[in-house]
Protein backbone atom coordinates (compact mmCIF):
# COMPACT_ATOMS: atom_id res chain seq x y z
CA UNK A 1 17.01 38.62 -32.27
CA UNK A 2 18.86 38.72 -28.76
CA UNK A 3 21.33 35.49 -29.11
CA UNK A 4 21.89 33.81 -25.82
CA UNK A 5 25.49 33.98 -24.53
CA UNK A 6 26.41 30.36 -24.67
CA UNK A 7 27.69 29.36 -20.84
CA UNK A 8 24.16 31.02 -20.30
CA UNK A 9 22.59 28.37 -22.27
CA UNK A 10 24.71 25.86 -20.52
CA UNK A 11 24.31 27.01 -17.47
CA UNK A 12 20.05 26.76 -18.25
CA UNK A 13 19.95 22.69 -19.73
CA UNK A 14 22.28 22.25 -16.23
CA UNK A 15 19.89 23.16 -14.06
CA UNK A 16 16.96 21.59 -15.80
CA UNK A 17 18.59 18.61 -16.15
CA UNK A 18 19.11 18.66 -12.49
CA UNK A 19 15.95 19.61 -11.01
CA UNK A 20 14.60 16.76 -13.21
CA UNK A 21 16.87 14.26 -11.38
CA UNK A 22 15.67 15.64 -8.19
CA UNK A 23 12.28 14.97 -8.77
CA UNK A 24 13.38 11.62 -10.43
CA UNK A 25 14.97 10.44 -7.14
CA UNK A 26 12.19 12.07 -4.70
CA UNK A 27 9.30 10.00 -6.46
CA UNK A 28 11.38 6.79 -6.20
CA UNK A 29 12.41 7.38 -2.82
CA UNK A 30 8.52 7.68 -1.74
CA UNK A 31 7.57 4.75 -4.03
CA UNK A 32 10.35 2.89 -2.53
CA UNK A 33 9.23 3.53 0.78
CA UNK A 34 5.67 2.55 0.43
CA UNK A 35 6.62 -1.23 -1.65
CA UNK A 36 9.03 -1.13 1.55
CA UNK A 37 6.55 -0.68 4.10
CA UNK A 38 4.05 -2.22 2.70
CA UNK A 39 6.45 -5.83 3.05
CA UNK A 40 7.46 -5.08 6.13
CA UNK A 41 4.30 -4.67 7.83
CA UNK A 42 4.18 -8.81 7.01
CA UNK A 43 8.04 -9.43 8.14
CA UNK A 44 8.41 -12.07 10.95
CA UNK A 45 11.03 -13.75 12.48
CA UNK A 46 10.76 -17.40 11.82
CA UNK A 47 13.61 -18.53 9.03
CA UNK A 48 12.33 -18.30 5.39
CA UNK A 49 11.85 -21.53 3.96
CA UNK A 50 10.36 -23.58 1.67
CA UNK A 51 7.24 -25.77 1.41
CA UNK A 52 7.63 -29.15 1.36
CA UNK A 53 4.79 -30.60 0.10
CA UNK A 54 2.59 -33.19 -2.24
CA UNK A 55 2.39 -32.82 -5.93
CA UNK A 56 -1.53 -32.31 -4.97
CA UNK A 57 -1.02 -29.17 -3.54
CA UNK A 58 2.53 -27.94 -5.37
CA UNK A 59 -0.32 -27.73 -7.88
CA UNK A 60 -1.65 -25.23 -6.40
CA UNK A 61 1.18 -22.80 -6.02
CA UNK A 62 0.53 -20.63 -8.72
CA UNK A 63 -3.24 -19.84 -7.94
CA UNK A 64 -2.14 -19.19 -4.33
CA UNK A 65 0.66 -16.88 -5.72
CA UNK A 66 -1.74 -14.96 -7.55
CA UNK A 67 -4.24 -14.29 -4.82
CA UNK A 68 -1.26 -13.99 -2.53
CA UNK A 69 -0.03 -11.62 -4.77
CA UNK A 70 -3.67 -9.75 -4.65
CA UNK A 71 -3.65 -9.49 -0.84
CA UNK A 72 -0.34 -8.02 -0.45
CA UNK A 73 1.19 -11.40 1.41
CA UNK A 74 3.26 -12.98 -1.46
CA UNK A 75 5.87 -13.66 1.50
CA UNK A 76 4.08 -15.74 2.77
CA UNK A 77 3.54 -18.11 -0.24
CA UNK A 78 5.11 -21.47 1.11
CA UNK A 79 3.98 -20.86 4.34
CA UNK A 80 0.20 -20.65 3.19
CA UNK A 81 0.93 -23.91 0.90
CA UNK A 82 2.25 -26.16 4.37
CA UNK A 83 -0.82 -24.98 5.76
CA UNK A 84 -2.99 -26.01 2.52
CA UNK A 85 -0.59 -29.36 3.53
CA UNK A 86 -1.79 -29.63 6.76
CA UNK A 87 -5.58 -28.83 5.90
CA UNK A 88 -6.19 -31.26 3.38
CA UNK A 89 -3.08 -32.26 1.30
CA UNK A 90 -4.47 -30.70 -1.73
CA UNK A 91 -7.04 -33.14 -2.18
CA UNK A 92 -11.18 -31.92 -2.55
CA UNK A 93 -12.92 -29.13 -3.21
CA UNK A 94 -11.93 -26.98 -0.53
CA UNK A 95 -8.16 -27.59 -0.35
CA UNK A 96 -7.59 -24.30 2.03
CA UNK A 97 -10.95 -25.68 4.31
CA UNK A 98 -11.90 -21.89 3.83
CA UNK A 99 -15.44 -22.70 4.32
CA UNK A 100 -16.10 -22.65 8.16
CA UNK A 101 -14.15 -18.89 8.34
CA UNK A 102 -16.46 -17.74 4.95
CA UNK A 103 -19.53 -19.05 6.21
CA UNK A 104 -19.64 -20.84 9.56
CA UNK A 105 -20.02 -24.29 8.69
CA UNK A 106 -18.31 -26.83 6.70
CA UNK A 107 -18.97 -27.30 3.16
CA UNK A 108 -19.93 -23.78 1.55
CA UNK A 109 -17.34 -23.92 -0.45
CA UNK A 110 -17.37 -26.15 -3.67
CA UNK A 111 -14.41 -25.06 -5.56
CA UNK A 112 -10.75 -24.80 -5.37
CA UNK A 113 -10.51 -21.49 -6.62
CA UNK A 114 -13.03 -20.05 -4.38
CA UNK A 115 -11.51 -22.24 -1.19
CA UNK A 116 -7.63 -20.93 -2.17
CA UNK A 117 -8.91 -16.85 -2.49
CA UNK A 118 -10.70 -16.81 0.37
CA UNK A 119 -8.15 -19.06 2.50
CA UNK A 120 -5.57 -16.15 1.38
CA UNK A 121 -7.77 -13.62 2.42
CA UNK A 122 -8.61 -15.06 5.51
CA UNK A 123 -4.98 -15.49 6.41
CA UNK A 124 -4.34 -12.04 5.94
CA UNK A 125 -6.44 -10.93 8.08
CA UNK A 126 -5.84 -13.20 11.03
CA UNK A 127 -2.62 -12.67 10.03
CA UNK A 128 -2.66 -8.66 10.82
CA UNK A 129 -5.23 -9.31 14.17
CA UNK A 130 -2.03 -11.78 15.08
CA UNK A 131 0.22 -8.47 14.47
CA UNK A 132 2.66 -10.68 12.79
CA UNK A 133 2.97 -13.16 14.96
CA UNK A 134 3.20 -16.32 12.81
CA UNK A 135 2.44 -19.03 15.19
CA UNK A 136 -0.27 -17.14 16.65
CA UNK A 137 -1.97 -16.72 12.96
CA UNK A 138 -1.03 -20.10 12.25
CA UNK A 139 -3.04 -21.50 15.72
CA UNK A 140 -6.02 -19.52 15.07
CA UNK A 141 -6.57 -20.31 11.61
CA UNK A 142 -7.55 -23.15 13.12
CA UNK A 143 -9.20 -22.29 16.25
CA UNK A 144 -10.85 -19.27 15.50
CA UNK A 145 -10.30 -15.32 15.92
CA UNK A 146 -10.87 -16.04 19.53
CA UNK A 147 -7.68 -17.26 20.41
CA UNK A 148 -5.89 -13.78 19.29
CA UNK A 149 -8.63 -12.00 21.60
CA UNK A 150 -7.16 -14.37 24.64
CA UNK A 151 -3.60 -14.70 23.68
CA UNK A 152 -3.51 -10.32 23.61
CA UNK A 153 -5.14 -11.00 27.47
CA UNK A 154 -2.72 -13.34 28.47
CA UNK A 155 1.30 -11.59 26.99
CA UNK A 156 0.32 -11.01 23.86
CA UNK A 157 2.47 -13.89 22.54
CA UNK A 158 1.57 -17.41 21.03
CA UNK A 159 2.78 -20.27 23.38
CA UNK A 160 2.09 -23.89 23.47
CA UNK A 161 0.29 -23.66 26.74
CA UNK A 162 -1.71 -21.06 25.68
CA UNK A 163 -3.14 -22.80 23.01
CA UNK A 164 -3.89 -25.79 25.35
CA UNK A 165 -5.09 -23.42 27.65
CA UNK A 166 -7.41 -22.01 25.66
CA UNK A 167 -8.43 -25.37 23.82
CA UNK A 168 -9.61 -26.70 27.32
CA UNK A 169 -11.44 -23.81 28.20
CA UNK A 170 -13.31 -23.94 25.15
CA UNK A 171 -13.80 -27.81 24.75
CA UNK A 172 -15.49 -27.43 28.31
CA UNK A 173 -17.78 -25.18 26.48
CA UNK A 174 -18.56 -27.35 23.39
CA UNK A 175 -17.80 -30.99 24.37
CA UNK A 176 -22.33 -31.77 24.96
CA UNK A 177 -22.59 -30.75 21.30
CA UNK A 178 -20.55 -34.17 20.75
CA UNK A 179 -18.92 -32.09 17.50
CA UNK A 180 -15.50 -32.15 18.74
CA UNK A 181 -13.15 -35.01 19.35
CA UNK A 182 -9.60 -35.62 20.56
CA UNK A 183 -7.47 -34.99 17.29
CA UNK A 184 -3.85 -36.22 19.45
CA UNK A 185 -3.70 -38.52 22.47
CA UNK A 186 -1.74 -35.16 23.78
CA UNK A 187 -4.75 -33.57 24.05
CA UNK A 188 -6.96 -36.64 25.49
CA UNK A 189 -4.14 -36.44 28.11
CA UNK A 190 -4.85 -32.56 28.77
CA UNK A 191 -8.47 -32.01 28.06
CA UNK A 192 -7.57 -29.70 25.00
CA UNK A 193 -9.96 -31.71 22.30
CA UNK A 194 -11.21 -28.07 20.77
CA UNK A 195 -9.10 -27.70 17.32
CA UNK A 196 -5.68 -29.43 17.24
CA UNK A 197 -3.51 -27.73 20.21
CA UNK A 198 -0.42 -29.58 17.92
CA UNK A 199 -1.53 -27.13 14.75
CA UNK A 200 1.71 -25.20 14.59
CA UNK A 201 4.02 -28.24 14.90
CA UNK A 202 2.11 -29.57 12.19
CA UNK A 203 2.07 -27.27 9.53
CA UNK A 204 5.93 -25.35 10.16
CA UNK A 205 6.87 -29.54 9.64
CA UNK A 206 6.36 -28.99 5.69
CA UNK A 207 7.82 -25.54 6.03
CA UNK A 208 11.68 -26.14 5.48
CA UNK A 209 14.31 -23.05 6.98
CA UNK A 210 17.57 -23.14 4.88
CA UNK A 211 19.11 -23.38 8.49
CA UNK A 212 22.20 -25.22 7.61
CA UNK A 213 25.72 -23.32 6.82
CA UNK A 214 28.62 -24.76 5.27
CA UNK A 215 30.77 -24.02 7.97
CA UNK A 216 28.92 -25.94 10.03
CA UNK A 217 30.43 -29.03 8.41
CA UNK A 218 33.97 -29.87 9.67
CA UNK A 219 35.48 -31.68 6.74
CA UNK A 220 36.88 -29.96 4.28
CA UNK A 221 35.76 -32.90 1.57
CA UNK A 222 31.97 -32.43 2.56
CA UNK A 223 32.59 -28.34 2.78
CA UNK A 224 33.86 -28.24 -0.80
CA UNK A 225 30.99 -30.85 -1.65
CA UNK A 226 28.40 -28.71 -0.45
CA UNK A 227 30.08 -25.09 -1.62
CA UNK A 228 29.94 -26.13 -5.19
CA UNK A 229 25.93 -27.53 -5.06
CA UNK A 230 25.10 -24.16 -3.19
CA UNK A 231 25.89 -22.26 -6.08
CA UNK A 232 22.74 -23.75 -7.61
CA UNK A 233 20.21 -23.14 -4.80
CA UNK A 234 17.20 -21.98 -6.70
CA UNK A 235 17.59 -23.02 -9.95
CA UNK A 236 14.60 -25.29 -11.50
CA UNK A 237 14.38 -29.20 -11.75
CA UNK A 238 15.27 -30.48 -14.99
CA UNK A 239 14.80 -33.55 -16.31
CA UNK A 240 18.33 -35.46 -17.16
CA UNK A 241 20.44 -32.75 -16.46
CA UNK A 242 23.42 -33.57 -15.06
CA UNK A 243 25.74 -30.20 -15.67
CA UNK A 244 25.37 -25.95 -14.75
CA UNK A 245 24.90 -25.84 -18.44
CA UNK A 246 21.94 -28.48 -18.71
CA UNK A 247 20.63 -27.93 -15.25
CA UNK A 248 20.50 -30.81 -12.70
CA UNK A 249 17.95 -33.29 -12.36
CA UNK A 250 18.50 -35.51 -8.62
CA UNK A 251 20.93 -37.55 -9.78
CA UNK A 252 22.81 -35.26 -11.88
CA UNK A 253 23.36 -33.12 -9.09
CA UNK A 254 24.17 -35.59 -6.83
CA UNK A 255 27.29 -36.87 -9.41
CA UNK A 256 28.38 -32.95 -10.03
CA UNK A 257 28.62 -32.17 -6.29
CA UNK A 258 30.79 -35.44 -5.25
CA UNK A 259 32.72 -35.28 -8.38
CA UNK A 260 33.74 -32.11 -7.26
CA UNK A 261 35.07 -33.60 -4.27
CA UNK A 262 37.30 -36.03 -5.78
CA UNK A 263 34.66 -38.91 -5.29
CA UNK A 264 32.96 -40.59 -8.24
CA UNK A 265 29.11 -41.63 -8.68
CA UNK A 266 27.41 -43.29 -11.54
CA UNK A 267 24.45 -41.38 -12.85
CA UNK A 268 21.05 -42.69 -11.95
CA UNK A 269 19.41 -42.69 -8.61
CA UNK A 270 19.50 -46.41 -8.64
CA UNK A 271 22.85 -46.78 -9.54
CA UNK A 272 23.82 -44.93 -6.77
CA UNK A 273 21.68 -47.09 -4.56
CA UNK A 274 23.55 -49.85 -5.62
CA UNK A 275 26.68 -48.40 -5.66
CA UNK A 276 26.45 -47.35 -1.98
CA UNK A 277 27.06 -48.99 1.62
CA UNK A 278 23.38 -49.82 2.83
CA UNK A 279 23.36 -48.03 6.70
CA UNK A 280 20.68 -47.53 9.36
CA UNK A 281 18.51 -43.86 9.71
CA UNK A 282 20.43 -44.44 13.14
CA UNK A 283 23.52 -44.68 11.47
CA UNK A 284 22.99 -41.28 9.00
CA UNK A 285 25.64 -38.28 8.93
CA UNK A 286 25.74 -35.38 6.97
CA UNK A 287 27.41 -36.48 3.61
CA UNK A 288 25.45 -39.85 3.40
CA UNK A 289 22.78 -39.98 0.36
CA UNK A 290 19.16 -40.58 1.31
CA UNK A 291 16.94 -42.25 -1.33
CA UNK A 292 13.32 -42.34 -2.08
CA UNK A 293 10.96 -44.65 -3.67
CA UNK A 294 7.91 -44.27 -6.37
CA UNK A 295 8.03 -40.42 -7.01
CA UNK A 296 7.53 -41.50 -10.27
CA UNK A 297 7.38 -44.27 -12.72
CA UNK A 298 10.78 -45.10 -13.69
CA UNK A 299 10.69 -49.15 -13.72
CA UNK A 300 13.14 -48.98 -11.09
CA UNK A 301 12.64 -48.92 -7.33
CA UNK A 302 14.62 -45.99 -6.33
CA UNK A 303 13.93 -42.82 -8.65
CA UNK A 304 14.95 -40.01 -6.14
CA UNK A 305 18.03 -38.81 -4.42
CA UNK A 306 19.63 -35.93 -1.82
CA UNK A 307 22.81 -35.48 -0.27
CA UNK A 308 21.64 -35.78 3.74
CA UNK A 309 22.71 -33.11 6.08
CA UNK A 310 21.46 -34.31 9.56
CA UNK A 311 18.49 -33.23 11.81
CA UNK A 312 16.00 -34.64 9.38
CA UNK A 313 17.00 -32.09 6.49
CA UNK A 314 18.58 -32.87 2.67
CA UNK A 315 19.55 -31.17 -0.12
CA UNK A 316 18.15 -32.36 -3.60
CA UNK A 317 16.84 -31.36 -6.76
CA UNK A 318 13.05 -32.10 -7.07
CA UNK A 319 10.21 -30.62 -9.00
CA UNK A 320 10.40 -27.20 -6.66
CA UNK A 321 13.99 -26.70 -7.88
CA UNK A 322 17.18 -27.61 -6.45
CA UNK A 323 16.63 -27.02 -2.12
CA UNK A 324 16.78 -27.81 0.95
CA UNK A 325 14.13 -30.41 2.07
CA UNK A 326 13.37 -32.46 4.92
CA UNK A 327 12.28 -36.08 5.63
CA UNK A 328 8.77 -35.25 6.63
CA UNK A 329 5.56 -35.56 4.78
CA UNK A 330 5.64 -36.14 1.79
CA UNK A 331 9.16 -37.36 1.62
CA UNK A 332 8.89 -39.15 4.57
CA UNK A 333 6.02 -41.21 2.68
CA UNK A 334 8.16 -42.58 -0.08
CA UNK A 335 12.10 -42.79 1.83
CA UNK A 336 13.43 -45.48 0.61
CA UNK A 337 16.75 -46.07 3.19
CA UNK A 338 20.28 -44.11 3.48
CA UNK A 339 23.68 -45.27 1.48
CA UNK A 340 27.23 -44.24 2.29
CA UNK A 341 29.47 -43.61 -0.22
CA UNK A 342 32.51 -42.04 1.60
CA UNK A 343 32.88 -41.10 5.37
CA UNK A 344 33.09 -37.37 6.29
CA UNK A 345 34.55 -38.14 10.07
């Protein structure tokens, strides 16, 4: 038998061993590329956020996911959720109010499940007619694929004139039917009583952009303050916790932040109520704590706290994980007042 010199061998495994890598990388590269394209084609430009929104339809979140998942939007998650929000709060049997796009009229659908897969769907695809535009999609979920058809006539861009535009124009069309009503005295005042002209507005308001940066913040106290609860963006609620080790409930994060600012808190929500100077929503600034009232039974009244950062937003700990949140909606429905504990001039 012919023995095979040995850098021949060598030489042989090598070059195996290399084309094998080539293909390796050349498939991953072209799976890459498709999972890449495939989320891109459902980028936009509006800051990513979170939903801020009722235990009624947080509920929901992991049925959307799933069917959000399906569709090939999972992006778009707690966007779809503010506008489950806006549609019905969670509540009844058609939470996404699916049933006029499925079928033309209200009330076809009869089950969560069915509203939330179809609601997906239909976002999708209004969602691709829109070409990405999110306000646009957003609008004509709720007036109808007709207002993509007019907006691509008229710049190919959502504004808030075209939608009144357009809700006039159609209202003059519909108004004998006696179906359709002024949802806002803006559109009383303009004539644009088809759909709700203030639809955008509505839903982005439980749709919260992690716009605020550290830097923004001028003292250093507050800086450090907010540095060291940063680090924790993302991680879940828990109940109690009051250290990285534990995890952070409200209050615990609250006393593990300021502590690490040289300032002291006790540990509860309502101790830190009471431990605070009582001021004014006027009189807010980034650095005050704003409290909240009945988000759950706790035989006291304040149960819930954030550290406020100005223009209506907070950061906290809540059931959705430690974020940033704003005083809208749902929050706005159990705020309780603002406390200072130090001054961050």
């Amino acid at each position: 038998m012919k023995i095979i010199p040995k850098k021949w061998l060598l030489f042989g495994i090598g070059a195996i061993i290399f084309f094998l890598i080539i293909l390796f990388v050349g498939m991953f590269s072209v799976l890459s590329g498709g999972l890449s394209n495939k989320q891109n084609d459902f980028s936009y430009s509006e800051s990513e956020g979170k939903a801020n929104v009722s235990p009624e339809v947080e509920r929901y979140r992991s049925l959307v996911a799933n069917y959000a998942k399906e569709y090939g939007i999972h992006e778009h998650l707690d966007l779809m959720l503010a506008l489950m929000m806006q549609e019905s709060g969670g509540r009844g049997p058609d939470p996404m109010q699916a049933s006029e796009s499925k079928c033309g009229r209200i009330g076809c659908i009869t089950n969560p499940t069915e509203s939330i897969k179809y609601g997906v769907k239909h976002f999708k695809s209004v969602l691709e007619k829109a070409k990405g535009d999110i306000k646009l999609t957003l609008q004509s979920y709720n007036f109808g694929g007709g207002f993509i058809n007019y907006v691509m006539k008229h710049g190919g861009k959502y504004t808030k004139e075209l939608a009144i535009e357009f809700s006039r124009m159609m209202y003059q069309k519909v108004k004998h039917t006696g179906n359709y009503s002024c949802v806002r005295p803006e559109s009383a005042a303009t004539g644009a009583c088809y759909g709700d002209i203030g639809y955008v507005d509505a839903v982005l308001k439980y749709f919260v952009g992690d716009s605020i940066q550290v830097g923004e913040f001028k003292n250093s106290t507050l800086k450090l303050i907010m540095e060291e609860g940063l680090k924790y963006k993302g991680h879940p609620y828990v109940f109690g916790g009051s250290n990285p080790i534990t995890g952070f409930d409200c209050s615990g994060l609250m006393q593990w932040m300021f502590n690490k600012g040289g300032i002291s808190l006790p540990r509860t929500a309502q101790q830190q109520y009471n431990a605070s100077k009582k001021i004014s929503s006027s009189e807010a600034k980034p650095g005050d704590l704003v409290f909240f009232e009945k988000t759950y039974n706790a035989g006291v009244p304040v149960t819930h706290v954030g550290i406020y950062l100005g223009d209506n937003k907070f950061y906290n700990s809540n059931g959705s994980g430690i974020q940033y949140s704003t005083l809208s909606g749902y929050w706005k429905e159990h705020f309780y007042g603002f406390g200072r504990i130090a001054s961050f001039n």
